[in-house]
C-alpha atoms as a PDB file:
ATOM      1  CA  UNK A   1     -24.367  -1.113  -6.329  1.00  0.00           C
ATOM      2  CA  UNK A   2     -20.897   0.614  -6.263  1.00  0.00           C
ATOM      3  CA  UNK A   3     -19.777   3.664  -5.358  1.00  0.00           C
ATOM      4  CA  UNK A   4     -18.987   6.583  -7.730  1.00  0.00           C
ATOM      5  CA  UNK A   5     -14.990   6.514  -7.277  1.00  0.00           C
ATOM      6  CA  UNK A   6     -14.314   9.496  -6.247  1.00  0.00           C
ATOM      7  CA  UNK A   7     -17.190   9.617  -3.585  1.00  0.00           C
ATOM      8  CA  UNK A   8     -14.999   8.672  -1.277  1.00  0.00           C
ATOM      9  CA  UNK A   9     -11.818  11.077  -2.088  1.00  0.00           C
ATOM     10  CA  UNK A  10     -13.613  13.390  -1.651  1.00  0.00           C
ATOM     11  CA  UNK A  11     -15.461  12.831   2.057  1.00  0.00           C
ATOM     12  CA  UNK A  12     -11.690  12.412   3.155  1.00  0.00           C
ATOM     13  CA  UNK A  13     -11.063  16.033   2.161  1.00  0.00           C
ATOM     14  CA  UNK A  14      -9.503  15.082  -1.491  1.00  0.00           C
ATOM     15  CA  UNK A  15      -9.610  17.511  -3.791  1.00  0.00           C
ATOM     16  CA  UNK A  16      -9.834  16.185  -7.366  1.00  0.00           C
ATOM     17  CA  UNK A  17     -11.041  19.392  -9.345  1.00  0.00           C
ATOM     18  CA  UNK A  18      -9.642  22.588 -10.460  1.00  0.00           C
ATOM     19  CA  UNK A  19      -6.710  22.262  -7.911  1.00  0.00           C
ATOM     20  CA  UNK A  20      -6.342  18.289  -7.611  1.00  0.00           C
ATOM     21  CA  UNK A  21      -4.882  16.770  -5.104  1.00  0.00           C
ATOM     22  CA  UNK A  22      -3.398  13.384  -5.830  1.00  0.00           C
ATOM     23  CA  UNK A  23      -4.179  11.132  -2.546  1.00  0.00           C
ATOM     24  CA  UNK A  24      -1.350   9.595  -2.323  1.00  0.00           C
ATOM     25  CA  UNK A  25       1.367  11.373  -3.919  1.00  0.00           C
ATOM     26  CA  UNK A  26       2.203  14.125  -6.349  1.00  0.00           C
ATOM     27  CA  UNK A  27      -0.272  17.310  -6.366  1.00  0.00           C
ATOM     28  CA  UNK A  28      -1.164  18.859  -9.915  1.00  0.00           C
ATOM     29  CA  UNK A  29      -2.983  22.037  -9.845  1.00  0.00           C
ATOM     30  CA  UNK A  30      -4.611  23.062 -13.124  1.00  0.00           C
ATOM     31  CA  UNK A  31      -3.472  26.809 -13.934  1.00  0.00           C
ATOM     32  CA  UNK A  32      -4.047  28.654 -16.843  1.00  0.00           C
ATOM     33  CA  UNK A  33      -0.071  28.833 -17.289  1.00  0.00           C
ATOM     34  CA  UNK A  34       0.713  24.874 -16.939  1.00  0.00           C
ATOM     35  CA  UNK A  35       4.597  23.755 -17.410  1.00  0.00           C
ATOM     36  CA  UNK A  36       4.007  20.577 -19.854  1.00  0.00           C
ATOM     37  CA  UNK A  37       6.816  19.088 -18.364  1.00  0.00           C
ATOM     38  CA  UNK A  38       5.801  19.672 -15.004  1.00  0.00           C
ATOM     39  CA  UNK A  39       2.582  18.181 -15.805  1.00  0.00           C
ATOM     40  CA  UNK A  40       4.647  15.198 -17.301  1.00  0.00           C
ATOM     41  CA  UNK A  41       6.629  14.691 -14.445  1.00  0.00           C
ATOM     42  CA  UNK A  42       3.566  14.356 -12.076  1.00  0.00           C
ATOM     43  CA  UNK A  43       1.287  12.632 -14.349  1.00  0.00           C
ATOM     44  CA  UNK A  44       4.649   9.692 -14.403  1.00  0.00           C
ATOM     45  CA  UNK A  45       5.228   9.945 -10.850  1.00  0.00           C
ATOM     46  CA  UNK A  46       1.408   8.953 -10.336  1.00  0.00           C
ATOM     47  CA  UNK A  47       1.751   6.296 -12.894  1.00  0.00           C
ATOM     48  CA  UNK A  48       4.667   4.788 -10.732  1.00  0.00           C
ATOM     49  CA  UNK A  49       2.820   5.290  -7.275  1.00  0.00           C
ATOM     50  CA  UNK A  50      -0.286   3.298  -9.206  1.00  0.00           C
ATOM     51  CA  UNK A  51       1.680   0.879  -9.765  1.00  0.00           C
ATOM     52  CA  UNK A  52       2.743   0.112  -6.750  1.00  0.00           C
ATOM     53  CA  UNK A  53      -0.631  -0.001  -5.461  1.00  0.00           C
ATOM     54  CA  UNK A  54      -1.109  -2.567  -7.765  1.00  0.00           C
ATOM     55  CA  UNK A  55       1.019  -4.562  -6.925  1.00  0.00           C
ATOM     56  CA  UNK A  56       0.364  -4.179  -2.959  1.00  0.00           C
ATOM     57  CA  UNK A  57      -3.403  -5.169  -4.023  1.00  0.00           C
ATOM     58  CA  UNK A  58      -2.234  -8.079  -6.630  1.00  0.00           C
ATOM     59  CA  UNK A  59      -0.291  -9.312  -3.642  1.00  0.00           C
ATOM     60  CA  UNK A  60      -2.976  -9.530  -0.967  1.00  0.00           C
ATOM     61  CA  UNK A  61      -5.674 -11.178  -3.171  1.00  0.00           C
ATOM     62  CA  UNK A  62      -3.396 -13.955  -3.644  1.00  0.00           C
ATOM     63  CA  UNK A  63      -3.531 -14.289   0.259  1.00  0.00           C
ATOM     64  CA  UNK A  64      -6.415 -13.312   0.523  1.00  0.00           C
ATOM     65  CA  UNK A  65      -7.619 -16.205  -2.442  1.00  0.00           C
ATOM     66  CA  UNK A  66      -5.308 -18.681  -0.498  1.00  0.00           C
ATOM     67  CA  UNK A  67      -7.294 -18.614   2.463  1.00  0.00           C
ATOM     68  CA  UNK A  68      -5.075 -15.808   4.238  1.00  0.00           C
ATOM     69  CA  UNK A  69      -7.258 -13.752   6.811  1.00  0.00           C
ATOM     70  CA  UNK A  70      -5.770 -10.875   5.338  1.00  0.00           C
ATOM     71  CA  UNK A  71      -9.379  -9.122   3.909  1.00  0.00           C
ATOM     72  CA  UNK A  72      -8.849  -5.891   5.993  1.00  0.00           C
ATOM     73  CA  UNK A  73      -5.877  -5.143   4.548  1.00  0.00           C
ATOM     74  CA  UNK A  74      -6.899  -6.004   1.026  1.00  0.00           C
ATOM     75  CA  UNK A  75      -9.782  -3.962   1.306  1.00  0.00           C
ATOM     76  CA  UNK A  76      -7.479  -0.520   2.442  1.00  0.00           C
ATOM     77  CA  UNK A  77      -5.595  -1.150  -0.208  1.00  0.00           C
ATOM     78  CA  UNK A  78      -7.950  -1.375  -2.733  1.00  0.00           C
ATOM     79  CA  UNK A  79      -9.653   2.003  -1.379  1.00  0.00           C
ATOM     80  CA  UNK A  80      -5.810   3.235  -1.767  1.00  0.00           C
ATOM     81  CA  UNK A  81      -6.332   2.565  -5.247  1.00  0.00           C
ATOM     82  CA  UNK A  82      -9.379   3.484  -5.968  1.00  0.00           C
ATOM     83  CA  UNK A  83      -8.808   7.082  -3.991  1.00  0.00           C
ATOM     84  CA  UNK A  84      -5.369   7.654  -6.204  1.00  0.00           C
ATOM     85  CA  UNK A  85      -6.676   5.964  -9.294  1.00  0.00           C
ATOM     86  CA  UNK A  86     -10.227   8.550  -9.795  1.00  0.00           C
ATOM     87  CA  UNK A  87      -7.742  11.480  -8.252  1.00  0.00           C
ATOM     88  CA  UNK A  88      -5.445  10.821 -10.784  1.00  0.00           C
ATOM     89  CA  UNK A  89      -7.970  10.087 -13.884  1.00  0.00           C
ATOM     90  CA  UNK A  90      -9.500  13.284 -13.341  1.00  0.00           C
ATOM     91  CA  UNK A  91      -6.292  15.432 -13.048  1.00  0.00           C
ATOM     92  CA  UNK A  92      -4.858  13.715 -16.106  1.00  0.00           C
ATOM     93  CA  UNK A  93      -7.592  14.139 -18.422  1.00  0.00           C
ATOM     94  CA  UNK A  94      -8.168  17.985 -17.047  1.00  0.00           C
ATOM     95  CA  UNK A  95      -4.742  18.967 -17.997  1.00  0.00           C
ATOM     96  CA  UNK A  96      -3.880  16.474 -21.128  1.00  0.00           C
ATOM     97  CA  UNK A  97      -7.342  18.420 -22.115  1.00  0.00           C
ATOM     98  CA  UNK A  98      -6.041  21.572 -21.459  1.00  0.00           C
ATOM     99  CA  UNK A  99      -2.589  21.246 -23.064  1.00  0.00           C
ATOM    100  CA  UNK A 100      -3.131  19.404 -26.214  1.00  0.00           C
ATOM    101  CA  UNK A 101      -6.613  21.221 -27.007  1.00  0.00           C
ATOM    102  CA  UNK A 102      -4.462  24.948 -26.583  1.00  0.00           C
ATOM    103  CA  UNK A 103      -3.489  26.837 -29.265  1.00  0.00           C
ATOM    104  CA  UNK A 104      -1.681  23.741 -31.115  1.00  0.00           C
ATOM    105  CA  UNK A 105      -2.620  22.882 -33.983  1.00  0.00           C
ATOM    106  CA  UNK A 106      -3.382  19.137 -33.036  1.00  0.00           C
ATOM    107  CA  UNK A 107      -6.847  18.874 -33.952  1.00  0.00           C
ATOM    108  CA  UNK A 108      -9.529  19.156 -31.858  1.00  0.00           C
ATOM    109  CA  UNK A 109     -11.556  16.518 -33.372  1.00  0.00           C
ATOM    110  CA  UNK A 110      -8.516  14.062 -32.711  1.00  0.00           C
ATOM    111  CA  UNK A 111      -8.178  15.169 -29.583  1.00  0.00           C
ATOM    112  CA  UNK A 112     -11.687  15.006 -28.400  1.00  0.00           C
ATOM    113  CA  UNK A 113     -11.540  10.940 -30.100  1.00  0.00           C
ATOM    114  CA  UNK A 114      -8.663  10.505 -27.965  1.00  0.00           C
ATOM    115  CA  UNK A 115      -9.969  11.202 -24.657  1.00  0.00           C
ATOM    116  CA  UNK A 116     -13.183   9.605 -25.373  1.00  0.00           C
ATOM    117  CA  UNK A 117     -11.230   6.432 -26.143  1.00  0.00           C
ATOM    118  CA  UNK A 118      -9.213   7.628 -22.887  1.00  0.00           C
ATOM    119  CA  UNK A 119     -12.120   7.872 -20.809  1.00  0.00           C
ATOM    120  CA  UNK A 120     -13.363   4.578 -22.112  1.00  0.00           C
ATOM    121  CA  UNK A 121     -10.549   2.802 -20.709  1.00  0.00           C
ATOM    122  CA  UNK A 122     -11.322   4.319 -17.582  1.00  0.00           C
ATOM    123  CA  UNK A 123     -14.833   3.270 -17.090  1.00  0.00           C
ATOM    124  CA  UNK A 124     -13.546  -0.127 -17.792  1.00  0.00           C
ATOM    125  CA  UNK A 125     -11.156  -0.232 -14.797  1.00  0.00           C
ATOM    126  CA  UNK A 126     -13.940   0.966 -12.583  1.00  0.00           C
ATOM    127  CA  UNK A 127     -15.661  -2.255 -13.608  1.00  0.00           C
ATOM    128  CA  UNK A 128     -13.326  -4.359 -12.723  1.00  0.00           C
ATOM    129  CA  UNK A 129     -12.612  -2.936  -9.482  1.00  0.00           C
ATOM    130  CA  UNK A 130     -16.232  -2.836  -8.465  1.00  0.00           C
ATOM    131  CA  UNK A 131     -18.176  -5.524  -6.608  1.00  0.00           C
ATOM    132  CA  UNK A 132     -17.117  -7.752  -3.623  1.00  0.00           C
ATOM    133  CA  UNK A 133     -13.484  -8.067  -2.304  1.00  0.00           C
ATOM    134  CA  UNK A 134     -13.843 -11.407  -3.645  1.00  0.00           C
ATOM    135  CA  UNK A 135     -15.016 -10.740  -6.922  1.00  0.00           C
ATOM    136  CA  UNK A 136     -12.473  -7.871  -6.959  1.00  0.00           C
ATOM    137  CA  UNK A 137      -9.473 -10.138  -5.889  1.00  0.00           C
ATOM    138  CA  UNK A 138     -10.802 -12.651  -8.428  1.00  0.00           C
ATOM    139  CA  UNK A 139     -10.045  -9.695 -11.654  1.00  0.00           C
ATOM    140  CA  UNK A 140      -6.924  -8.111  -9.707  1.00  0.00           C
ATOM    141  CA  UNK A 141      -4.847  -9.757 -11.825  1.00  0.00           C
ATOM    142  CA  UNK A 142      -6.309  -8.606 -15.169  1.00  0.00           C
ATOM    143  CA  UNK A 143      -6.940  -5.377 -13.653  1.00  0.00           C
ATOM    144  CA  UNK A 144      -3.083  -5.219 -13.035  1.00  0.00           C
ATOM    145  CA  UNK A 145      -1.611  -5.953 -16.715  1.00  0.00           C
ATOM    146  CA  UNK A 146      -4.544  -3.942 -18.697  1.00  0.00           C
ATOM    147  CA  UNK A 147      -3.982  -0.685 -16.433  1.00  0.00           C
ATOM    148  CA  UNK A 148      -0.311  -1.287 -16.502  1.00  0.00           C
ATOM    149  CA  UNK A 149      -0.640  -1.253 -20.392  1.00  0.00           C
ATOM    150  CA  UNK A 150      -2.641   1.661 -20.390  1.00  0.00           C
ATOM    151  CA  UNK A 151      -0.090   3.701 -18.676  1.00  0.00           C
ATOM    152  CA  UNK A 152       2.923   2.166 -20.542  1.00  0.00           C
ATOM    153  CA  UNK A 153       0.904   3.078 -23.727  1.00  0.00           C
ATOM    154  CA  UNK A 154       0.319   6.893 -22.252  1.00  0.00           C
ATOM    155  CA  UNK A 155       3.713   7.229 -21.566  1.00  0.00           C
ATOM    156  CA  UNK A 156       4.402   5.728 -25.466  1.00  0.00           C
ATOM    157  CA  UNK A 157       1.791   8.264 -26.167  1.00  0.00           C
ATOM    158  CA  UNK A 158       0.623  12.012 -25.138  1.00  0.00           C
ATOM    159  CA  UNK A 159       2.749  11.304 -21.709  1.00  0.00           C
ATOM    160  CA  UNK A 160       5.925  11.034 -23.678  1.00  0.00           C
ATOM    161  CA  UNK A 161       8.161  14.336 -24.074  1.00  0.00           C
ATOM    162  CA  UNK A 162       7.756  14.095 -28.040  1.00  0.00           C
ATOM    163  CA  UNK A 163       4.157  15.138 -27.743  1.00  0.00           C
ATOM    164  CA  UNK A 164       3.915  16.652 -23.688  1.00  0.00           C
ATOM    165  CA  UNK A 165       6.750  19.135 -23.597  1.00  0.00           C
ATOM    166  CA  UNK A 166       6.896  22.631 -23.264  1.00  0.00           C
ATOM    167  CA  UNK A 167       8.847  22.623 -26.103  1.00  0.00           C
ATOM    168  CA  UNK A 168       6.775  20.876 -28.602  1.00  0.00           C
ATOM    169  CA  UNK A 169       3.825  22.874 -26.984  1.00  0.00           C
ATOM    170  CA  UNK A 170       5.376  26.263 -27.779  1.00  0.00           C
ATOM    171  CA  UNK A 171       6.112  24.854 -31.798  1.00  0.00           C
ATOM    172  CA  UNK A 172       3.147  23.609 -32.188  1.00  0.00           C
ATOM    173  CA  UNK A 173       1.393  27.091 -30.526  1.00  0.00           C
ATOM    174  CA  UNK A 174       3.619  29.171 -33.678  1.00  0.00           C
ATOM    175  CA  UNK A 175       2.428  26.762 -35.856  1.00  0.00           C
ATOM    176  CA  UNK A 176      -0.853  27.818 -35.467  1.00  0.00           C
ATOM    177  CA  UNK A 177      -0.539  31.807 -35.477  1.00  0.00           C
ATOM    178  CA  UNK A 178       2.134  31.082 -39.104  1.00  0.00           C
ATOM    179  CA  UNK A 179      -0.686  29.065 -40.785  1.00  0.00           C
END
């Protein structure tokens, strides 16, 4: 049985609610008066520390699958990013919540489809970094390119600054009080 992901942030003193605190890198504190493109900066800069996580753990299951005594250090690494991945899941669907359901005049219906598919997504990643190190190191690899194009396609997406800026959010906020 695995653990819920962000059991373990949170007995090292992580906070991942109202004022998260990204484990590994940039903080993002949910206020009632978010900067979108604060919140887009962060949310990137997370993407990019992920990443790189990713690749650390990508790296030592191929040593580790090669015969590499190396299981230690595979294993810290993946609790790296498992810590920074449910840290940063639950900051970025707090405030992409927050921002896009405001006063714009997005939809809340195609918002709330969004982040179930969102959340979706997520659940699958937790699957495939649950179980053994071997089983884990075994997936790492499709682990890697289907969270990697889940970021790419939220940056494409409600990351990029044609939907997530503080200008588009202030439009879209008259919008709504004109119609």
């Amino acid at each position: 049985m695995s653990e819920n992901p962000g059991n373990r942030s949170r007995r090292r003193g992580a906070m991942v609610s109202r004022s998260s605190r990204f484990v590994g890198g940039p903080t993002l504190a949910t206020t009632a008066r978010m900067n979108a493109s604060h919140v887009r900066t962060t949310l990137l800069a997370q993407h990019e520390l992920l990443r790189g996580h990713l690749a650390t753990c990508t790296r030592l299951a191929e040593l580790v699958r090669s015969g590499e005594p190396l299981g230690l250090e595979l294993d810290e690494a993946l609790a790296r990013l498992r810590d920074d991945l449910s840290a940063h899941n639950q900051a970025e669907s707090a405030v992409i919540t927050k921002l896009l359901h405001g006063p714009s005049s997005w939809g809340s219906l195609l918002v709330d489809r969004m982040l179930e598919e969102h959340l979706a997504e997520h659940a699958a990643f937790w699957e495939l970094l649950s179980g053994t190190r071997s089983e884990v190191a075994a997936r790492i690899d499709d682990l890697a390119d289907e969270l990697d194009a889940h970021m790419a396609a939220e940056e494409r997406t409600f990351l990029s600054p044609l939907t997530l800026s503080d200008d588009v959010i202030r439009a879209r906020s008259r919008e709504d009080l004109i119609d």
